[in-house]
Protein backbone atom coordinates (compact mmCIF):
# COMPACT_ATOMS: atom_id res chain seq x y z
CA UNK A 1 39.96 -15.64 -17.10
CA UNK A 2 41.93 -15.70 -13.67
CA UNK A 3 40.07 -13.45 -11.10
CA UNK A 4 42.47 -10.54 -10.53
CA UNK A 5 39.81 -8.62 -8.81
CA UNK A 6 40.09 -7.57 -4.62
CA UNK A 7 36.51 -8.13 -3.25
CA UNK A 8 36.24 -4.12 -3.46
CA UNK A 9 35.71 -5.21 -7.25
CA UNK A 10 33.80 -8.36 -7.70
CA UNK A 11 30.23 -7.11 -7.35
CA UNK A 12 30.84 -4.73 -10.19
CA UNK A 13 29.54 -6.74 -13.52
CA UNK A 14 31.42 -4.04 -16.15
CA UNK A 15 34.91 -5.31 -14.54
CA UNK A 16 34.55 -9.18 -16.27
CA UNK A 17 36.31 -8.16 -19.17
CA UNK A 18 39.39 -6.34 -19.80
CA UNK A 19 37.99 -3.72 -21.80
CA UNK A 20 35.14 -3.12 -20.22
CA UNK A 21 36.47 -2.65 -16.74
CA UNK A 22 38.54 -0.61 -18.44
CA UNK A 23 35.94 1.70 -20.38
CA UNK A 24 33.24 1.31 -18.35
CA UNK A 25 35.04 1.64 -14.34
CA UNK A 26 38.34 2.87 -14.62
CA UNK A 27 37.06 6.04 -17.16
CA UNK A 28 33.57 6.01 -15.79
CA UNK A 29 32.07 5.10 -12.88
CA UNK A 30 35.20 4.22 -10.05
CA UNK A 31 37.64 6.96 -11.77
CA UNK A 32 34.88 10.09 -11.44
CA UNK A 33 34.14 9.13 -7.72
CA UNK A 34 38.39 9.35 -6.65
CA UNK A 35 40.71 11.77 -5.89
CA UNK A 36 42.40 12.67 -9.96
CA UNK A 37 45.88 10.71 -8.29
CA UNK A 38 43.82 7.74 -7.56
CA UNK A 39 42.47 7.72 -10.49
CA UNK A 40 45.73 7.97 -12.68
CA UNK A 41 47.05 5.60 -10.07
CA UNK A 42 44.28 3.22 -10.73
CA UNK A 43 44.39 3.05 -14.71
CA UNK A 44 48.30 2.49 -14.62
CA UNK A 45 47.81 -0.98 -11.95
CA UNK A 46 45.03 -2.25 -14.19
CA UNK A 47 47.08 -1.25 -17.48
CA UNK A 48 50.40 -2.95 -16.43
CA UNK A 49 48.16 -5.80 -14.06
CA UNK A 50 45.80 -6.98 -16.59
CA UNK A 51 48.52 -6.60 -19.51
CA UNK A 52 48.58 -9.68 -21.37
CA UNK A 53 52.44 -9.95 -20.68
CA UNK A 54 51.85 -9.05 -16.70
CA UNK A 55 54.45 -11.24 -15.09
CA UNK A 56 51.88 -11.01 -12.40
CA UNK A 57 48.84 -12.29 -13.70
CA UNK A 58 47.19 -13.63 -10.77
CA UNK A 59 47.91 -10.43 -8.67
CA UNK A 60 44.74 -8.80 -7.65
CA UNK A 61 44.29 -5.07 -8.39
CA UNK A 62 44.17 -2.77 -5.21
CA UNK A 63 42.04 0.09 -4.84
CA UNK A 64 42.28 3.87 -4.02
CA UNK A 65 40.98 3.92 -0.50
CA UNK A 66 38.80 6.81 -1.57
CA UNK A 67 36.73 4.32 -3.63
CA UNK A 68 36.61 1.87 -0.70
CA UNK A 69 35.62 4.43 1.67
CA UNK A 70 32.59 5.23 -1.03
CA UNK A 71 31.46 2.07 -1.28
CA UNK A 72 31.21 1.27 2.75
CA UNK A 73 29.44 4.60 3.17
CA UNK A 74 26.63 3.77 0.22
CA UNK A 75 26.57 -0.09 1.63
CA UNK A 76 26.23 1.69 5.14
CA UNK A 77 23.48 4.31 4.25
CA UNK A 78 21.77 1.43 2.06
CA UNK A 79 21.79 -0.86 5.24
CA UNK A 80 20.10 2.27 7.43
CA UNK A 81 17.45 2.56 5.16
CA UNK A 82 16.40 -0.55 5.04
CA UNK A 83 16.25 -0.70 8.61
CA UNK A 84 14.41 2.45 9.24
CA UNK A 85 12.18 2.87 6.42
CA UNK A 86 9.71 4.60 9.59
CA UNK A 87 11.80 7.27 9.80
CA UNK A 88 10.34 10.29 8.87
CA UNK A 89 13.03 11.67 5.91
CA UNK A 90 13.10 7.88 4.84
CA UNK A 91 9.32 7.70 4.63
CA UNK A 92 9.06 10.67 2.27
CA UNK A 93 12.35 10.11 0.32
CA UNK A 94 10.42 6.79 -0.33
CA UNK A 95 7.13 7.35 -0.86
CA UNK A 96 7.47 11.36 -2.77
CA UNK A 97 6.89 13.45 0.18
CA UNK A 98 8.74 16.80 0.16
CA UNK A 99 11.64 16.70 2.10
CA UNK A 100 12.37 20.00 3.92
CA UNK A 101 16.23 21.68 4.83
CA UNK A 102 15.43 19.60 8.36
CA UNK A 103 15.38 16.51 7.16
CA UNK A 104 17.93 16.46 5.27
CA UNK A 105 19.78 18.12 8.12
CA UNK A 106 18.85 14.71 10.40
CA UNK A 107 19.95 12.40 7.90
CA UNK A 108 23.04 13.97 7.44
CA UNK A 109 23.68 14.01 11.29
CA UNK A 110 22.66 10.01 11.56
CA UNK A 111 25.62 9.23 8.86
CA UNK A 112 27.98 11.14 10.51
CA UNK A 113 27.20 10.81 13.82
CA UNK A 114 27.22 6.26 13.34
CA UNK A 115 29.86 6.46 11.47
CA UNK A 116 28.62 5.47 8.47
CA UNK A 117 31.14 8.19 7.17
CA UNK A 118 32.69 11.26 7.17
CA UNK A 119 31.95 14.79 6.25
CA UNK A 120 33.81 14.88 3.22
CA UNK A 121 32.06 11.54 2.31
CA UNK A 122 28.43 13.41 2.93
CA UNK A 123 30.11 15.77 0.59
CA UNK A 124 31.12 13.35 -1.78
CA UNK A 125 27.74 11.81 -2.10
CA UNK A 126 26.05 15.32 -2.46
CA UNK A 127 28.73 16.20 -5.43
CA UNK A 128 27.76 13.25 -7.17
CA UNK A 129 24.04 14.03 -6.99
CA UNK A 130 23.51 18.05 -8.13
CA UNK A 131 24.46 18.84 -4.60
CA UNK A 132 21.55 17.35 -3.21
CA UNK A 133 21.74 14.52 -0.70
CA UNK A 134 18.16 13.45 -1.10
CA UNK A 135 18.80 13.02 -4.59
CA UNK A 136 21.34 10.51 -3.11
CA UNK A 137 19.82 9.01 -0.59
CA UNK A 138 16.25 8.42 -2.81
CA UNK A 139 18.57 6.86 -5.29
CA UNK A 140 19.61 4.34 -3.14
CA UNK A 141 16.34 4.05 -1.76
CA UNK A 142 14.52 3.92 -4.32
CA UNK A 143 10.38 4.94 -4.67
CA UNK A 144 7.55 3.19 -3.18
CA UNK A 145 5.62 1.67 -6.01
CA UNK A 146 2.55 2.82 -5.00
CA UNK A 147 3.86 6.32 -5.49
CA UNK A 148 5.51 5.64 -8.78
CA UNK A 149 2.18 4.73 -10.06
CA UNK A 150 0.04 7.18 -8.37
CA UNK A 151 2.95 10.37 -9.96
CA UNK A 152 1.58 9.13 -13.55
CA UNK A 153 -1.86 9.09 -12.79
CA UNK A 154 -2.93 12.24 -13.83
CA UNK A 155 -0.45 11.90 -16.88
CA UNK A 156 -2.55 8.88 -17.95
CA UNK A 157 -6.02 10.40 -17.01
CA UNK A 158 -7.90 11.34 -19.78
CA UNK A 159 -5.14 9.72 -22.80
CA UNK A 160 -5.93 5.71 -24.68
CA UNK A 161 -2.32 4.76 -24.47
CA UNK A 162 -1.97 1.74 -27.16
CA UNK A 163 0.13 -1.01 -25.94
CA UNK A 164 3.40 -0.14 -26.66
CA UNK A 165 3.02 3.21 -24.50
CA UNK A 166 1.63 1.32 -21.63
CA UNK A 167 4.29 -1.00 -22.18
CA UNK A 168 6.77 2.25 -21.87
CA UNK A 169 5.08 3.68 -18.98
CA UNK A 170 4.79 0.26 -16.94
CA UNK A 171 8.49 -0.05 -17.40
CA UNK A 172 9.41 3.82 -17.15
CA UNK A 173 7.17 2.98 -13.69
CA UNK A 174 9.02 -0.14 -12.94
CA UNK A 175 12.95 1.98 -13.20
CA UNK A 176 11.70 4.59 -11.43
CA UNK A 177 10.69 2.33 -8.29
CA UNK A 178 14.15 0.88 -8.39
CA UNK A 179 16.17 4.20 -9.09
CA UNK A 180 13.92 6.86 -7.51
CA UNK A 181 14.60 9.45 -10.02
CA UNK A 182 15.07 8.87 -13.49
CA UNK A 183 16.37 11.91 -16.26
CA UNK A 184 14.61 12.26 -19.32
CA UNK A 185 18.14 11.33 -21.47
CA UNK A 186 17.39 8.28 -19.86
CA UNK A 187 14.57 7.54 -21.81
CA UNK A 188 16.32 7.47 -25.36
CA UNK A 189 18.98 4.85 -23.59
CA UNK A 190 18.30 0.81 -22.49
CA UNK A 191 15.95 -0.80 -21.23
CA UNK A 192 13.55 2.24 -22.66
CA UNK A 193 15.49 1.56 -26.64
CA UNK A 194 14.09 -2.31 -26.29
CA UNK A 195 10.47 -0.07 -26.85
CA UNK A 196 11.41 3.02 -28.38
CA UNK A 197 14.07 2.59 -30.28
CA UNK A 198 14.22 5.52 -31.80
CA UNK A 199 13.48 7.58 -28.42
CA UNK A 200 10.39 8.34 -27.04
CA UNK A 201 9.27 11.25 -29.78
CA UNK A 202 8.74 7.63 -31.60
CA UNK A 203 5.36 6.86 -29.40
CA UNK A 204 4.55 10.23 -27.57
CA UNK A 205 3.44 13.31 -28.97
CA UNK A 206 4.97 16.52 -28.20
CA UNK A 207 2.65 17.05 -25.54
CA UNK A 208 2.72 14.00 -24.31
CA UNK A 209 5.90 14.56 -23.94
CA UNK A 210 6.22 17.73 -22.37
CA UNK A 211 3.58 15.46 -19.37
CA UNK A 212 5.66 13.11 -19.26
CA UNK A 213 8.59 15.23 -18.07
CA UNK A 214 6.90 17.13 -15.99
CA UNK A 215 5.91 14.11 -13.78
CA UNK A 216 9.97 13.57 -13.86
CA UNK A 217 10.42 16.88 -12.56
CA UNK A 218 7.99 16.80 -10.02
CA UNK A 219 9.46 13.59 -8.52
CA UNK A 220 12.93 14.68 -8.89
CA UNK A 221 11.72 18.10 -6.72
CA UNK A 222 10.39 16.52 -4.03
CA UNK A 223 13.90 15.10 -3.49
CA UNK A 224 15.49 18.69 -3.13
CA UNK A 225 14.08 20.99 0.14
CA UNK A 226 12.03 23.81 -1.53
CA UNK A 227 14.92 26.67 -0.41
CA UNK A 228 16.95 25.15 -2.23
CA UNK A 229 15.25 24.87 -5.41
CA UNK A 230 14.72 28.63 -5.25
CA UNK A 231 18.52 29.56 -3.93
């Protein structure tokens, strides 16, 4: 297939096929991050661009500069916290330290202040994330490892997991690291349905269970300044 894509586009896997961009971008992911006019204005270009009879089939498909404006503030902010991962809002987001209102405050200033963004972009991010711009910011980031592990420690303290629910935790372990948060809806969804494929009731108990999200919670929290949890 001829690459119709702008660059905004290419790094995005769900936009190699016709339907999929279409399902999986356009009606997920690109279209719930833009203005609703964008979005309309977005599905009718890729309709009438990508239509088998498009007398235009080489013409790449432009996007709403909302999305583009997204997508330089996450590279931005991802780019920041790689290159500070000393500073101190970093450091917790990172490695499951509380953040407080403050830091939250200072990271908010630092992507406004460079430029990384705007105000409504901050606001944008937040929307997309309960509210909560640590929730964004560790989902970019991501969690230390070490932490990962150490937040299911007490979960595995006293049980004999078999292999197929070490196998689950390692990996629940290993998305966690590279997401920072992960929701327990999650777990009935790929990769966790390569191990459970009938959800995780198929290898925890109800208890075990009830642990396990717990130690979700808890990492989620730690993401989200304690006023506002309780506002």
């Amino acid at each position: 297939m001829t690459n119709v894509l702008s660059p905004d586009l290419q790094n995005i896997p769900a936009v190699s096929k016709y339907h999929d961009f279409l399902r999986g971008c356009v009606l997920g992911r690109l279209v719930g991050g833009c203005h609703p006019a964008d979005a309309r204005r977005l599905c009718a270009a890729a309709c009438a661009r990508w239509s088998p009879t498009s007398s235009r089939p080489g013409a790449a498909l432009s996007i709403p500069t909302s999305i583009r404006g997204k997508s330089r503030f996450e590279a931005k902010v991802r780019t920041y916290l790689a290159e500070h991962p000393d500073q101190i809002a970093v450091q917790k987001l990172r490695r499951n330290g509380q953040i407080t209102t403050a830091d939250i405050a200072s990271l908010e200033n630092i992507f406004v202040a460079e430029g990384f963004g705007t105000a409504e972009d901050v606001e944008q991010a937040k929307s997309e994330h309960a509210g909560q711009l640590g929730l964004f910011v560790r989902a970019i980031a991501g969690l230390d490892e070490e932490a990962a592990i150490a937040a299911f420690d007490k979960f595995q303290e006293g049980r004999i997991l078999c292999a197929n629910q070490l196998d689950f935790i390692k990996l629940l372990i290993k998305v966690i690291t590279k997401n920072g948060i992960v929701d327990v809806g999650a777990l009935y969804d790929s990769p966790f349905s390569s191990i459970a494929p009938r959800g995780p009731e198929e290898l925890f108990s109800d208890e075990d269970l009830d642990a396990m999200q717990e130690v979700l919670t808890r990492l989620r929290a730690t993401a989200i300044p304690l006023d506002a949890q309780t506002a």
